[in-house]
PDB file of N, CA and C in Angstrom:
ATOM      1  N   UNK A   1     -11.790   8.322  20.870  1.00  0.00           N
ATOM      2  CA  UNK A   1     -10.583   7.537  20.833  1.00  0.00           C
ATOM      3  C   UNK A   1     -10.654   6.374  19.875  1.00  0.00           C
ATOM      4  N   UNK A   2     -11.485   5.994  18.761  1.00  0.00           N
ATOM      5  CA  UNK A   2     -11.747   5.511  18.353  1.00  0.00           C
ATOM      6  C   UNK A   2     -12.314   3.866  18.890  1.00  0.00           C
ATOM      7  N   UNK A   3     -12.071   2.797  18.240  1.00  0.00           N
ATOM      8  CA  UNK A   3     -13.051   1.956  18.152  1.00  0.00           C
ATOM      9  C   UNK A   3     -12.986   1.140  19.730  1.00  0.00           C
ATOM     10  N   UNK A   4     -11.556   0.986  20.869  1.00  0.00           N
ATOM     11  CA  UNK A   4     -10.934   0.940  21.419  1.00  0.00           C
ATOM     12  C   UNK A   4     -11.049   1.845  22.722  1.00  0.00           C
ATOM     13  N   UNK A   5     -11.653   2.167  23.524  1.00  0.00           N
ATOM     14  CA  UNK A   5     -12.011   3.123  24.255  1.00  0.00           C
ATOM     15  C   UNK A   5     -11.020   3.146  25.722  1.00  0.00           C
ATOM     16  N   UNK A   6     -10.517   1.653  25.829  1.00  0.00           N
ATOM     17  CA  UNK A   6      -9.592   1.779  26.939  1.00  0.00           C
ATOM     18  C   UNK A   6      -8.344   2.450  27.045  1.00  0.00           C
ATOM     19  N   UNK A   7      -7.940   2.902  28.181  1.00  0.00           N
ATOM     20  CA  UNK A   7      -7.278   3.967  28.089  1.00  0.00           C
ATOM     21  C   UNK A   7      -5.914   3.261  29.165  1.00  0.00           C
ATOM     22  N   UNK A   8      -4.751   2.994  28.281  1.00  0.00           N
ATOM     23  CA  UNK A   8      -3.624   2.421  29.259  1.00  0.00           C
ATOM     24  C   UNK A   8      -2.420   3.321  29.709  1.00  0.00           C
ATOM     25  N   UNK A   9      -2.085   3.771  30.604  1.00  0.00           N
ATOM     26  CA  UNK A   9      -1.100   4.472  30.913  1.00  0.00           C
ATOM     27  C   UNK A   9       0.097   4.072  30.615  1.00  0.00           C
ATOM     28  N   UNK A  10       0.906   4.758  30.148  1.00  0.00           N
ATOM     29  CA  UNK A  10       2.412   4.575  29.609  1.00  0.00           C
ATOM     30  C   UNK A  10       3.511   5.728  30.478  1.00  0.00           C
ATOM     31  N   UNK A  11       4.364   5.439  30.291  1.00  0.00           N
ATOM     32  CA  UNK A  11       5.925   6.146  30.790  1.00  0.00           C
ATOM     33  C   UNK A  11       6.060   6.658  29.852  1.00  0.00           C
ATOM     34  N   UNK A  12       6.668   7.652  29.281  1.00  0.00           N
ATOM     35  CA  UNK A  12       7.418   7.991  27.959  1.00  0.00           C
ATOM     36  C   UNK A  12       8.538   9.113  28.177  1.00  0.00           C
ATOM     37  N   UNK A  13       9.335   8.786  27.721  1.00  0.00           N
ATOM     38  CA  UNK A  13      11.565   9.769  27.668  1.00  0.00           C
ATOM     39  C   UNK A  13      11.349  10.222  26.720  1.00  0.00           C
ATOM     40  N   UNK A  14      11.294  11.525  27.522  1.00  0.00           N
ATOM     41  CA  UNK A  14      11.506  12.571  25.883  1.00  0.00           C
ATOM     42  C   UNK A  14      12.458  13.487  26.319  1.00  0.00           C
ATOM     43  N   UNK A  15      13.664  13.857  25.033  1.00  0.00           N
ATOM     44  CA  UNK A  15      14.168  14.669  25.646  1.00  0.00           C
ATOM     45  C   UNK A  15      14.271  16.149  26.315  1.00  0.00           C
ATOM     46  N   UNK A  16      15.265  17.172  26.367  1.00  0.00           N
ATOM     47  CA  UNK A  16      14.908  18.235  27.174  1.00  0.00           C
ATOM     48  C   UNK A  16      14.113  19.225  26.135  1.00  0.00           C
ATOM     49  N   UNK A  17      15.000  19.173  24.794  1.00  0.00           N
ATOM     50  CA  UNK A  17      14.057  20.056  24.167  1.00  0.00           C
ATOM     51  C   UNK A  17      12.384  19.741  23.921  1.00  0.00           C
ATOM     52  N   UNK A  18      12.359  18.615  24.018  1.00  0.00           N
ATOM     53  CA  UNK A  18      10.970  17.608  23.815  1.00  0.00           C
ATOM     54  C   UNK A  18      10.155  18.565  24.874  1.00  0.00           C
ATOM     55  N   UNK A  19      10.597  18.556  26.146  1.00  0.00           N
ATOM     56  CA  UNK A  19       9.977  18.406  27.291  1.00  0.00           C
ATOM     57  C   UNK A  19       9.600  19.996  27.212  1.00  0.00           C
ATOM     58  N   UNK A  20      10.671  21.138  26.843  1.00  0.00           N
ATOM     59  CA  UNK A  20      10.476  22.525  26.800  1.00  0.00           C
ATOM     60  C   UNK A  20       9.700  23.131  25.955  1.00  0.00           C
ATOM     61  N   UNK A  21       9.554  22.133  24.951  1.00  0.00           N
ATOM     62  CA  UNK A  21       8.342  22.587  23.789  1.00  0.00           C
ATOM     63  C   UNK A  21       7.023  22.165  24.373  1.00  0.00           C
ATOM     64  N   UNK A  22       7.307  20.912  24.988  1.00  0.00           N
ATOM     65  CA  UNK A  22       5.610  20.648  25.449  1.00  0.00           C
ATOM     66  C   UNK A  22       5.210  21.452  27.122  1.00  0.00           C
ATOM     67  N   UNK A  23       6.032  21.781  27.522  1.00  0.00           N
ATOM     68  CA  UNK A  23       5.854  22.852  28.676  1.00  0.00           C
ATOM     69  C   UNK A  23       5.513  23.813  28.142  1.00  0.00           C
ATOM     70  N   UNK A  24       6.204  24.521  26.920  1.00  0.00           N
ATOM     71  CA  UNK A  24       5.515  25.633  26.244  1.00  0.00           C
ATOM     72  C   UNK A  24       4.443  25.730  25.631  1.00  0.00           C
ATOM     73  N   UNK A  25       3.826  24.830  24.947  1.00  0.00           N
ATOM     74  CA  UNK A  25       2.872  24.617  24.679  1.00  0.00           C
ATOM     75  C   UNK A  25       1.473  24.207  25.720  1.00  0.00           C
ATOM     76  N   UNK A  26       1.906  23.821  26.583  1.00  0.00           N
ATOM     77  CA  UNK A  26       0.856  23.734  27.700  1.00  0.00           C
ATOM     78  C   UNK A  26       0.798  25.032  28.452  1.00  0.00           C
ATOM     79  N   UNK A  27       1.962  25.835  29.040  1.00  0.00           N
ATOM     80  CA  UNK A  27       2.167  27.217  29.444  1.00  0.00           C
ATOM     81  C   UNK A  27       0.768  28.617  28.421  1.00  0.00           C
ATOM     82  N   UNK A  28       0.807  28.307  27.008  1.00  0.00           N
ATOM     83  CA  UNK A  28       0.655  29.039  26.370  1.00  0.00           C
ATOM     84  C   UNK A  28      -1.396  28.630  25.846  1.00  0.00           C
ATOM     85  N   UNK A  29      -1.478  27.606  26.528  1.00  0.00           N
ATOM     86  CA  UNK A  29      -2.644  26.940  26.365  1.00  0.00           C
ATOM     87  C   UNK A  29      -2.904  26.218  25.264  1.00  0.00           C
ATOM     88  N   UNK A  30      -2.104  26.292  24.355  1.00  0.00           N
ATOM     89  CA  UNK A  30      -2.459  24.991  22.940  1.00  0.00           C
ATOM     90  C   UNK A  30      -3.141  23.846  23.399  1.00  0.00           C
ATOM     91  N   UNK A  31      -2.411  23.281  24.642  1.00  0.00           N
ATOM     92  CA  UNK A  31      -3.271  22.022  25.041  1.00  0.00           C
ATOM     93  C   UNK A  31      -2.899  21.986  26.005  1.00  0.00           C
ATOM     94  N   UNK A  32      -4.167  20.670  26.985  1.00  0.00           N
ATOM     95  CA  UNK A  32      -4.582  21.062  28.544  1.00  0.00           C
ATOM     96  C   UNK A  32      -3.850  20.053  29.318  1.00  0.00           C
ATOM     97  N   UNK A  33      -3.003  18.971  28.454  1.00  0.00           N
ATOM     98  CA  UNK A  33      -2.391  17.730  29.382  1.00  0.00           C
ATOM     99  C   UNK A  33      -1.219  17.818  28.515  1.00  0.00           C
ATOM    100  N   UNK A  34       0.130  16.961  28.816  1.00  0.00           N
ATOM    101  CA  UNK A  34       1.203  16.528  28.030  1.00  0.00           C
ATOM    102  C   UNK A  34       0.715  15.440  27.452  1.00  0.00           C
ATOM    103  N   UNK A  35      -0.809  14.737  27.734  1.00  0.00           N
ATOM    104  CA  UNK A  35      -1.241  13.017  26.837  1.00  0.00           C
ATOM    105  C   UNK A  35      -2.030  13.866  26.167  1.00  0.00           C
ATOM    106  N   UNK A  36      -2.494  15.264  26.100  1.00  0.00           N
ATOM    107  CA  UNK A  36      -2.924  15.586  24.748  1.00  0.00           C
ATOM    108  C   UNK A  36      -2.571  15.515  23.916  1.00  0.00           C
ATOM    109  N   UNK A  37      -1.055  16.240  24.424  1.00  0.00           N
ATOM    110  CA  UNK A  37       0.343  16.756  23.096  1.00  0.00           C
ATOM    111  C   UNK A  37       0.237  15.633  22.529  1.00  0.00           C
ATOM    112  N   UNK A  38       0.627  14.316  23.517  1.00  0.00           N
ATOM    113  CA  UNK A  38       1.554  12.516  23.278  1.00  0.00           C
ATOM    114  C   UNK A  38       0.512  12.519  22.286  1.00  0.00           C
ATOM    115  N   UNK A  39      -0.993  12.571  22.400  1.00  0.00           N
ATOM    116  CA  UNK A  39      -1.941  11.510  21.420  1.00  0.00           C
ATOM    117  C   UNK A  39      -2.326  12.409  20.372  1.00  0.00           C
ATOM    118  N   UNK A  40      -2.335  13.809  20.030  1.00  0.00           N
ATOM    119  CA  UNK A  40      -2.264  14.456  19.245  1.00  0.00           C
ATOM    120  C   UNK A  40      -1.127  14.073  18.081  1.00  0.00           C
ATOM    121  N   UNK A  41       0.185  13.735  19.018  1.00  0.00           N
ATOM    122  CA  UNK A  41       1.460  13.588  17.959  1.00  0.00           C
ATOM    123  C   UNK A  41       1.084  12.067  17.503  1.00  0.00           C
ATOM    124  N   UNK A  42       0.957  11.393  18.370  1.00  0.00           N
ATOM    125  CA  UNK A  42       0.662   9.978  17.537  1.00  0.00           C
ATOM    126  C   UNK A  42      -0.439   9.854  16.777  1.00  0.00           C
ATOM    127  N   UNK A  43      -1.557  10.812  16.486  1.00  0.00           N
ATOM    128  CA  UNK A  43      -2.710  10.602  15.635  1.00  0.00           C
ATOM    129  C   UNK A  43      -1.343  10.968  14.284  1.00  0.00           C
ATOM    130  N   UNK A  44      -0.878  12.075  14.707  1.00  0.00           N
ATOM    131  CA  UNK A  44      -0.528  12.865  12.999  1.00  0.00           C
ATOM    132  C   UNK A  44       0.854  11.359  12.602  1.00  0.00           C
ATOM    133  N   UNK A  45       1.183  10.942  13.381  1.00  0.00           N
ATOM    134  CA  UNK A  45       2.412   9.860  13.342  1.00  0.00           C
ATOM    135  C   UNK A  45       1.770   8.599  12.511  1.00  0.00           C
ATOM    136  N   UNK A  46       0.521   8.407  13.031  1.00  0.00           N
ATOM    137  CA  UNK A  46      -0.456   7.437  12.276  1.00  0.00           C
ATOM    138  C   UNK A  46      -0.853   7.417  11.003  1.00  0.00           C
ATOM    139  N   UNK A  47      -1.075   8.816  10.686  1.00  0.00           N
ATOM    140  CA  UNK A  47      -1.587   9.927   9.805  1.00  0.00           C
ATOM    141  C   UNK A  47      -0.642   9.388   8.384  1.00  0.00           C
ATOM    142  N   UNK A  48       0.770   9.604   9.309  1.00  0.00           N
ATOM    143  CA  UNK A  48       1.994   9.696   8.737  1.00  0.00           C
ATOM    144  C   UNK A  48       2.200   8.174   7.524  1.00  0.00           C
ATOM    145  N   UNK A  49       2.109   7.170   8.714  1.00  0.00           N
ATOM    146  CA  UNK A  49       2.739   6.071   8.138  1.00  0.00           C
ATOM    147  C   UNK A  49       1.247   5.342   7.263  1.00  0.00           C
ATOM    148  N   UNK A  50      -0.086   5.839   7.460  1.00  0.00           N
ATOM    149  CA  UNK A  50      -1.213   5.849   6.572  1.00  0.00           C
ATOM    150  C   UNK A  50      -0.606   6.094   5.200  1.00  0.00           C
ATOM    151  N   UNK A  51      -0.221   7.371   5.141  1.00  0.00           N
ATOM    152  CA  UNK A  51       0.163   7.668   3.640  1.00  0.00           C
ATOM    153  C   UNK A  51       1.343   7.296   3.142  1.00  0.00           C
ATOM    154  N   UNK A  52       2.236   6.329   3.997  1.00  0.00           N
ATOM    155  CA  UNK A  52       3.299   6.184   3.549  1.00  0.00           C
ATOM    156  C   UNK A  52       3.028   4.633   2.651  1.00  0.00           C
ATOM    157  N   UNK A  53       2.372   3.745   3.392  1.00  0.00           N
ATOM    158  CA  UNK A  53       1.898   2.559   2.943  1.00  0.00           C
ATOM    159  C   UNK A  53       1.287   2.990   1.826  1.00  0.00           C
ATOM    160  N   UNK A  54       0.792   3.622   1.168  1.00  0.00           N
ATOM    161  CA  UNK A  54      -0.324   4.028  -0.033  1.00  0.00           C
ATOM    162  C   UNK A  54       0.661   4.386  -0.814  1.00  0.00           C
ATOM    163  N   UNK A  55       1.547   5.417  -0.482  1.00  0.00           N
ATOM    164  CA  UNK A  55       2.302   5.395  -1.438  1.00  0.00           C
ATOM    165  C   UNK A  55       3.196   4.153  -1.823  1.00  0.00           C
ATOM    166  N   UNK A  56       3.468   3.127  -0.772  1.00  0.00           N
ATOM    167  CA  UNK A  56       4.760   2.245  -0.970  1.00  0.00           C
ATOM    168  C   UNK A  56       3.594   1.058  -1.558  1.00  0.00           C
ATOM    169  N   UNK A  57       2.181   1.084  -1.377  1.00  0.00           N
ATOM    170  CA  UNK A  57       1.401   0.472  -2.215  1.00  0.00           C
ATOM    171  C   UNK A  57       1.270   0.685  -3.763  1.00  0.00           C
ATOM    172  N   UNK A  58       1.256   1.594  -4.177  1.00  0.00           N
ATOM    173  CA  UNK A  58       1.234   2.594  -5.521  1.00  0.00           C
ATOM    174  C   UNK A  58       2.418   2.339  -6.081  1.00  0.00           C
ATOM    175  N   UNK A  59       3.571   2.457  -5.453  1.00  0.00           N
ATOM    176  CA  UNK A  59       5.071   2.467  -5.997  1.00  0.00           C
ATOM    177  C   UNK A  59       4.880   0.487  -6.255  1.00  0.00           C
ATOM    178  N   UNK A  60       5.159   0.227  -5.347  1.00  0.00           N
ATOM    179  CA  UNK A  60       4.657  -1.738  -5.815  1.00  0.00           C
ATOM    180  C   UNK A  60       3.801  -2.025  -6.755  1.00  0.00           C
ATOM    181  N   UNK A  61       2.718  -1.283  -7.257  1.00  0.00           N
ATOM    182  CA  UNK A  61       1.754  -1.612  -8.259  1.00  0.00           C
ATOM    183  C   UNK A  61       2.776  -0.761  -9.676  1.00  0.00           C
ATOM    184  N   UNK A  62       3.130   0.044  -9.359  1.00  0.00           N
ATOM    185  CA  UNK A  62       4.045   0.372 -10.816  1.00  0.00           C
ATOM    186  C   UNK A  62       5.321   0.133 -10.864  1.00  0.00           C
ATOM    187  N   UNK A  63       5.612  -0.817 -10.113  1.00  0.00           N
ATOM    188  CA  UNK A  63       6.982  -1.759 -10.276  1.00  0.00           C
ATOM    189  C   UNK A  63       6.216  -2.963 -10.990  1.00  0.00           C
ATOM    190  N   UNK A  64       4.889  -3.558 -10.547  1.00  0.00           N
ATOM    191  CA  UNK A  64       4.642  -4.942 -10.657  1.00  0.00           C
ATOM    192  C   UNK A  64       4.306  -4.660 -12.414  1.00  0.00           C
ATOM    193  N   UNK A  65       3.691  -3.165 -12.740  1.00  0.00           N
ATOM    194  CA  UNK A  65       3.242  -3.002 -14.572  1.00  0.00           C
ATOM    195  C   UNK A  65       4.818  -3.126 -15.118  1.00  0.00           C
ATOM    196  N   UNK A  66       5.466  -3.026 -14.566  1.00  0.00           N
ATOM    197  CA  UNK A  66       6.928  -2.169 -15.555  1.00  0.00           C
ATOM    198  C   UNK A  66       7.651  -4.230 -15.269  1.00  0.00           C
ATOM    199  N   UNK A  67       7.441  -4.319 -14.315  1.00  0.00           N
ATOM    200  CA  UNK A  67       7.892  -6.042 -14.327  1.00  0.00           C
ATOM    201  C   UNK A  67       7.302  -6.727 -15.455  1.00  0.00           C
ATOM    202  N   UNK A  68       5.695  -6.794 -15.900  1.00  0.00           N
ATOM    203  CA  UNK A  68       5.353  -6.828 -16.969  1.00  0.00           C
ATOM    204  C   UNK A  68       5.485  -6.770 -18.257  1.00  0.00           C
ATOM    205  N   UNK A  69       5.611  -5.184 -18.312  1.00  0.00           N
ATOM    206  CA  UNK A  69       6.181  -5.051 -19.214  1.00  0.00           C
ATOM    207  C   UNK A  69       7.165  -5.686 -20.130  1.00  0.00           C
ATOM    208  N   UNK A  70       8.148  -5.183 -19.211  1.00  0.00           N
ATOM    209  CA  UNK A  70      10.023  -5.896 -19.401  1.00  0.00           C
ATOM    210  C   UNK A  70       9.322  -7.626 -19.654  1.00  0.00           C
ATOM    211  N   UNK A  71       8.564  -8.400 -19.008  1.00  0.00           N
ATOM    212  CA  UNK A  71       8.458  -9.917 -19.222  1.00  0.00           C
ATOM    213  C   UNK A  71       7.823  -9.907 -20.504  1.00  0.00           C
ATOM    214  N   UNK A  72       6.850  -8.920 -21.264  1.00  0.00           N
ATOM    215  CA  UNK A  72       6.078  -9.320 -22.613  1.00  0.00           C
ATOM    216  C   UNK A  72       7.005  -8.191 -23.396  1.00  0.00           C
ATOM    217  N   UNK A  73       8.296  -8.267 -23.206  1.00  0.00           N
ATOM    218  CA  UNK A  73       8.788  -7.585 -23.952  1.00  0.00           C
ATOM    219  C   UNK A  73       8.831  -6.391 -24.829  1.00  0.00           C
ATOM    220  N   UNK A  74       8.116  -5.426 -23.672  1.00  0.00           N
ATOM    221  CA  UNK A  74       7.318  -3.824 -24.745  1.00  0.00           C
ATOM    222  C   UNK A  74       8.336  -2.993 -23.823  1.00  0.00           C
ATOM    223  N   UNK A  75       9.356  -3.506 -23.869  1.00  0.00           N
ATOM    224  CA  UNK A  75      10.501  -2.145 -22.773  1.00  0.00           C
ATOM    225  C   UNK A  75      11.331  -2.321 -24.183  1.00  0.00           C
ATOM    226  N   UNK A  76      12.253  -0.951 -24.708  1.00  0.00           N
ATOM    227  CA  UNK A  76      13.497  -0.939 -25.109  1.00  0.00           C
ATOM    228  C   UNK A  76      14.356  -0.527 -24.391  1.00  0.00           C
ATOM    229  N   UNK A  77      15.710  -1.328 -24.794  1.00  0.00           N
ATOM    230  CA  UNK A  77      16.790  -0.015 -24.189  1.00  0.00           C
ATOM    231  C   UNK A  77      16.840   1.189 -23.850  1.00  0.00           C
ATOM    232  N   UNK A  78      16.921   1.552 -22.666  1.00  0.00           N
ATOM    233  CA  UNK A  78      17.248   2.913 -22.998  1.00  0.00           C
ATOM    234  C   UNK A  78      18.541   3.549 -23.029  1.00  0.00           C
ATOM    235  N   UNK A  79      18.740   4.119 -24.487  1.00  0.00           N
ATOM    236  CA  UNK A  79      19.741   5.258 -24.731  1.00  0.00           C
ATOM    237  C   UNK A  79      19.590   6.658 -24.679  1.00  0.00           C
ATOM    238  N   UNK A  80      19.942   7.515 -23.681  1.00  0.00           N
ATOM    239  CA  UNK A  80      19.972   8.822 -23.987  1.00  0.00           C
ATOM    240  C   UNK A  80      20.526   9.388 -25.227  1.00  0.00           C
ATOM    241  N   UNK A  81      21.786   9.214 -25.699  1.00  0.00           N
ATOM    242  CA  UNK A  81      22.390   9.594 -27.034  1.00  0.00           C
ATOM    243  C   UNK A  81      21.239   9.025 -28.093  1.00  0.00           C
ATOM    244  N   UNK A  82      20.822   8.056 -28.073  1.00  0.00           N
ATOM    245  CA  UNK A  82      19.821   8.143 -29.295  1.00  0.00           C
ATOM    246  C   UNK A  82      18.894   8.796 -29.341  1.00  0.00           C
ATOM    247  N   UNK A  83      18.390   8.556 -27.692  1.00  0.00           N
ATOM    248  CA  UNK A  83      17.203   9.816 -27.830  1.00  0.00           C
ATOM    249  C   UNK A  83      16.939  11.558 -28.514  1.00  0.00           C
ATOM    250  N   UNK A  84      18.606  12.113 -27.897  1.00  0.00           N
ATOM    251  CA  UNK A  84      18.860  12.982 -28.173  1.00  0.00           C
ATOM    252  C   UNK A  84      19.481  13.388 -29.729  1.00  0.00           C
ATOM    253  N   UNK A  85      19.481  12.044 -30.376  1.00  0.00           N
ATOM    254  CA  UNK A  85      19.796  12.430 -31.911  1.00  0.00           C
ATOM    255  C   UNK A  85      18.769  11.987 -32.376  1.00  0.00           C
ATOM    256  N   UNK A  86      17.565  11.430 -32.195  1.00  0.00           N
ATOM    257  CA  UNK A  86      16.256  11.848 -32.731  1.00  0.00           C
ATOM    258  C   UNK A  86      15.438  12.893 -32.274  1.00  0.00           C
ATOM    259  N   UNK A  87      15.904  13.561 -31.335  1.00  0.00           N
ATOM    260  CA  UNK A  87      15.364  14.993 -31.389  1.00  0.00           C
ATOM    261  C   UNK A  87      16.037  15.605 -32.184  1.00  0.00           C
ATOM    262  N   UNK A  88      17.456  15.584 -32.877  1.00  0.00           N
ATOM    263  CA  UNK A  88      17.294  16.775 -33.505  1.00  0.00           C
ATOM    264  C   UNK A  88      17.602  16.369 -34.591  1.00  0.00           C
ATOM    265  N   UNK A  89      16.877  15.175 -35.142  1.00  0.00           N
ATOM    266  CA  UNK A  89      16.448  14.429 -36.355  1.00  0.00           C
ATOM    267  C   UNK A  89      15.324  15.516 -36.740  1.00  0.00           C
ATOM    268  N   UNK A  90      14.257  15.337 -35.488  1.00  0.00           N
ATOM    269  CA  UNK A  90      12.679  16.408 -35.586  1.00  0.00           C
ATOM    270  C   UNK A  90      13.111  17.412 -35.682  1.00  0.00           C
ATOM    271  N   UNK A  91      13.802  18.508 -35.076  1.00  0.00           N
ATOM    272  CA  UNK A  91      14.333  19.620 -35.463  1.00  0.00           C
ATOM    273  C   UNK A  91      14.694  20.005 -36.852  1.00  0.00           C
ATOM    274  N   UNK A  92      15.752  19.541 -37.231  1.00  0.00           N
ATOM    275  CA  UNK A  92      15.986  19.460 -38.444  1.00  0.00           C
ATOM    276  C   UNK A  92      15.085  19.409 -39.908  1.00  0.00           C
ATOM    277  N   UNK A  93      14.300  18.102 -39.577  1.00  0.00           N
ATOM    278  CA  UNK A  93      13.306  18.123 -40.720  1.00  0.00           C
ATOM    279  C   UNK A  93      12.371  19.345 -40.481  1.00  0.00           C
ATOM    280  N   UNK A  94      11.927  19.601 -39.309  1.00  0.00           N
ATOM    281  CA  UNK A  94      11.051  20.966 -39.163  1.00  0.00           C
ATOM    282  C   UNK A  94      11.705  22.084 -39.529  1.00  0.00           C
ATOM    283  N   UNK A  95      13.197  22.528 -39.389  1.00  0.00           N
ATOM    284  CA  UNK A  95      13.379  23.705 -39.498  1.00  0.00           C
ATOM    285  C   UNK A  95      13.744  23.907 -41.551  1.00  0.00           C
ATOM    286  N   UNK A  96      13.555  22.505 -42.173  1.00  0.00           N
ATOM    287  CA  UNK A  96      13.720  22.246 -43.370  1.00  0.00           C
ATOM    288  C   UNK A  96      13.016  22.334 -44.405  1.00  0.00           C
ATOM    289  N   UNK A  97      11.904  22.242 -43.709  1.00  0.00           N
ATOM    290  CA  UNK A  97      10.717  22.020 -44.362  1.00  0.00           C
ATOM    291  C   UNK A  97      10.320  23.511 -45.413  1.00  0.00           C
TER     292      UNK A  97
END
């Protein structure tokens, strides 16, 4: 149970389909209590919001370069129409050549 070994009892409302999946799943032997199911789902729930912070860490670190950026002034505008008439600026000279 990790670092934390005490073990506190809780209430928990779940609804009917909640309740018919974890009857089925105990019926069928997947697991031997409904606080298996509960702490099984909250490991992967943990699991969950683990990787969500990493990513919303990652996404903040390449907002904070591109904030940068834009402040030492190495961002241009962006235009699609220009973009797309210097591609077929390259086209052109290639198919010219």
């Amino acid at each position: 149970m990790g670092k934390n070994n005490t073990i506190e009892r809780m209430t928990v409302t779940v609804t009917q389909e909640m309740a018919l999946a974890m009857r089925s799943a105990l019926t069928q032997g997947a697991y031997a209590s409904s606080s298996e199911i509960v702490r099984d789902a909250l490991r992967d729930w943990q699991h969950k919001r683990r990787l969500q912070e990493t990513e919303l860490e990652s996404l903040r670190a390449d907002i904070a370069v591109a904030d940068r950026d834009v402040a030492e002034a190495r961002v241009e505008t962006f235009d699609p129409d220009q973009i797309v008439k210097k591609g077929q600026q390259r086209l052109q000279s290639r198919s010219g050549s």
